[in-house]
Protein backbone atom coordinates (compact mmCIF):
# COMPACT_ATOMS: atom_id res chain seq x y z
CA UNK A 1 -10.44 -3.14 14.47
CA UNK A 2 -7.56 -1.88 17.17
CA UNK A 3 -5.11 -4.15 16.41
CA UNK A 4 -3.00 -2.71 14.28
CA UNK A 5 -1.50 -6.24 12.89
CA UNK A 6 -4.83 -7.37 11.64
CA UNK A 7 -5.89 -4.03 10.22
CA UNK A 8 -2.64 -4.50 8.27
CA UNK A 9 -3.76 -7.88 7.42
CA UNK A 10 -7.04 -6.81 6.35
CA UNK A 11 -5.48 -4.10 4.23
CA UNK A 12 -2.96 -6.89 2.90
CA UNK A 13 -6.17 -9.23 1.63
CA UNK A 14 -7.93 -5.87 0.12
CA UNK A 15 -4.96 -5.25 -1.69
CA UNK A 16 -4.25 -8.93 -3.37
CA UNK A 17 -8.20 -8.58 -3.82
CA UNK A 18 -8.11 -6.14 -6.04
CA UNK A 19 -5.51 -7.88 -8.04
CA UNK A 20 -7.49 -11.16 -7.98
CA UNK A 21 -3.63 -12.26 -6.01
CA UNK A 22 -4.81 -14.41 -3.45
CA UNK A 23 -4.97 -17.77 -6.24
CA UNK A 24 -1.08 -16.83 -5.60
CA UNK A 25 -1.21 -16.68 -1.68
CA UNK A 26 -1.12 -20.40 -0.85
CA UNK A 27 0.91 -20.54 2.67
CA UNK A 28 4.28 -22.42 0.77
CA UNK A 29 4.26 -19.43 -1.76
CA UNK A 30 3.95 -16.66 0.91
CA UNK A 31 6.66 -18.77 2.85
CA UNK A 32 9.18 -18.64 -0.02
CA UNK A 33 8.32 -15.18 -0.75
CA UNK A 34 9.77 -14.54 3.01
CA UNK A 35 12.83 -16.27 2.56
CA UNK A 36 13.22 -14.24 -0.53
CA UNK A 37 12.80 -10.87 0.95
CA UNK A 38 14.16 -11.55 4.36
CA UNK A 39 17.67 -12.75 1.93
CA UNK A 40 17.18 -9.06 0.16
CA UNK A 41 17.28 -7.91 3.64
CA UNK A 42 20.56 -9.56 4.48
CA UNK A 43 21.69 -8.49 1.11
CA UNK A 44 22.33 -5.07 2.41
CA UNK A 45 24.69 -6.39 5.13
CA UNK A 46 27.09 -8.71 3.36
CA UNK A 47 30.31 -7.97 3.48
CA UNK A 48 29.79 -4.86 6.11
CA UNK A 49 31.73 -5.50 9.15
CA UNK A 50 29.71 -5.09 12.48
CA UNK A 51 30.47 -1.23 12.78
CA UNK A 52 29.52 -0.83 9.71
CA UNK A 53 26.34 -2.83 9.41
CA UNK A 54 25.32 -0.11 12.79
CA UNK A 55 26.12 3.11 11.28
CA UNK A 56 24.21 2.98 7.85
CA UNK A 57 23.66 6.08 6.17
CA UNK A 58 20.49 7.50 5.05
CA UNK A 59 20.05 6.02 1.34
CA UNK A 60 21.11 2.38 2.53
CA UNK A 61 19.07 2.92 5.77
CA UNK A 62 15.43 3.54 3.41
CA UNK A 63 16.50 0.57 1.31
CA UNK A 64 16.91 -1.89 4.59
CA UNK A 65 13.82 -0.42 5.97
CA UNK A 66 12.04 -1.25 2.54
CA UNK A 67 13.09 -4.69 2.21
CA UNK A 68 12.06 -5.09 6.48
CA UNK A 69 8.62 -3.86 5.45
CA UNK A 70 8.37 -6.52 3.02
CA UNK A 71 9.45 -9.11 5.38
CA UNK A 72 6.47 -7.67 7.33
CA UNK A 73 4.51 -7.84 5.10
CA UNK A 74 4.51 -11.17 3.63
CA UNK A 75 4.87 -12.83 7.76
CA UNK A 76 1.73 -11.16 8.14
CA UNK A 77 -0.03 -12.37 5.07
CA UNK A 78 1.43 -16.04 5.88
CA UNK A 79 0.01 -15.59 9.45
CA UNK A 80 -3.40 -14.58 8.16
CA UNK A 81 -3.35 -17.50 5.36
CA UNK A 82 -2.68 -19.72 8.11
CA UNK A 83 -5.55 -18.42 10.71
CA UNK A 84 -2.37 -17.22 13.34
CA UNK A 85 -2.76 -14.74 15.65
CA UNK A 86 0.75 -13.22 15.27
CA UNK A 87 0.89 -11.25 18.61
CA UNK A 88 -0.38 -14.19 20.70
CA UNK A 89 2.24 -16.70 19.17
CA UNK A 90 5.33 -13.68 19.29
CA UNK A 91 4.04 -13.95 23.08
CA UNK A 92 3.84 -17.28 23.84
CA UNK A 93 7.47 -18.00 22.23
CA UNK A 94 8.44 -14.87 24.35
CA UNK A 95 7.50 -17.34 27.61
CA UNK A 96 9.14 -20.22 25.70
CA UNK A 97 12.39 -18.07 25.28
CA UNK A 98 12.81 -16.39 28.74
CA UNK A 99 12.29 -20.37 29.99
CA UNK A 100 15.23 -21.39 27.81
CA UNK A 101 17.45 -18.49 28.39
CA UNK A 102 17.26 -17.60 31.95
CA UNK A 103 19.05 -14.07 32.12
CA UNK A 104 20.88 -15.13 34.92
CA UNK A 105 22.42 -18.17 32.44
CA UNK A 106 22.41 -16.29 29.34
CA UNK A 107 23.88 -12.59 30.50
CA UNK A 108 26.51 -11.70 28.11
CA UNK A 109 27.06 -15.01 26.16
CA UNK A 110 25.70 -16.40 23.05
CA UNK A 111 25.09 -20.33 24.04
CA UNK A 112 22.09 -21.78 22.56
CA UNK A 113 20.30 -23.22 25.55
CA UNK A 114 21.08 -26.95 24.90
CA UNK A 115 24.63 -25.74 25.80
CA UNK A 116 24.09 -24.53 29.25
């Protein structure tokens, strides 16, 4: 197995195996378990103001990169629930996106694409 998503899928599904987890794992619980941790995430940012939230130190900087690894981890075990190829769909919206946001259109402003 190359890809390192799926070998950290595979790894995921050993390790809620050996728990006996995956009774837990339906896609609308791993969903919700996202939202959860990607709100922990933005936890560590309330109330920073943008230079702030860019110049975090170290101890703040491990807990953010904790709660993005559990993000990670529970989009890839919703993925894999689900029979999604992560990479391929991250791709495809990639297409999707540069369609909707032409750079030429979308240099240096913030307008969602329905208001060009």
């Amino acid at each position: 197995m190359n890809d390192p998503i799926q070998q950290l899928a595979q790894d995921l599904d050993e390790f809620a195996q050996a728990r006996d987890w995956q009774q837990f794992h339906s896609p609308k619980n791993l969903a919700s378990a996202l939202t959860v941790e990607a709100s922990e995430l933005l936890e560590h940012f309330q109330w920073l103001t943008e230079e702030q939230s860019r110049h975090l130190d170290a101890d703040k900087r491990q807990a953010v990169a904790f709660e993005m690894a559990d993000v990670l981890l529970y989009l890839v075990q919703l993925s894999s629930a689900l029979n999604i190829d992560l990479m391929d769909a991250a791709r495809r919206k990639m297409v999707i996106n540069a369609q909707r946001y032409p750079a030429e259109q979308s240099r240096g402003n913030s307008k969602k694409h329905s208001e060009f």
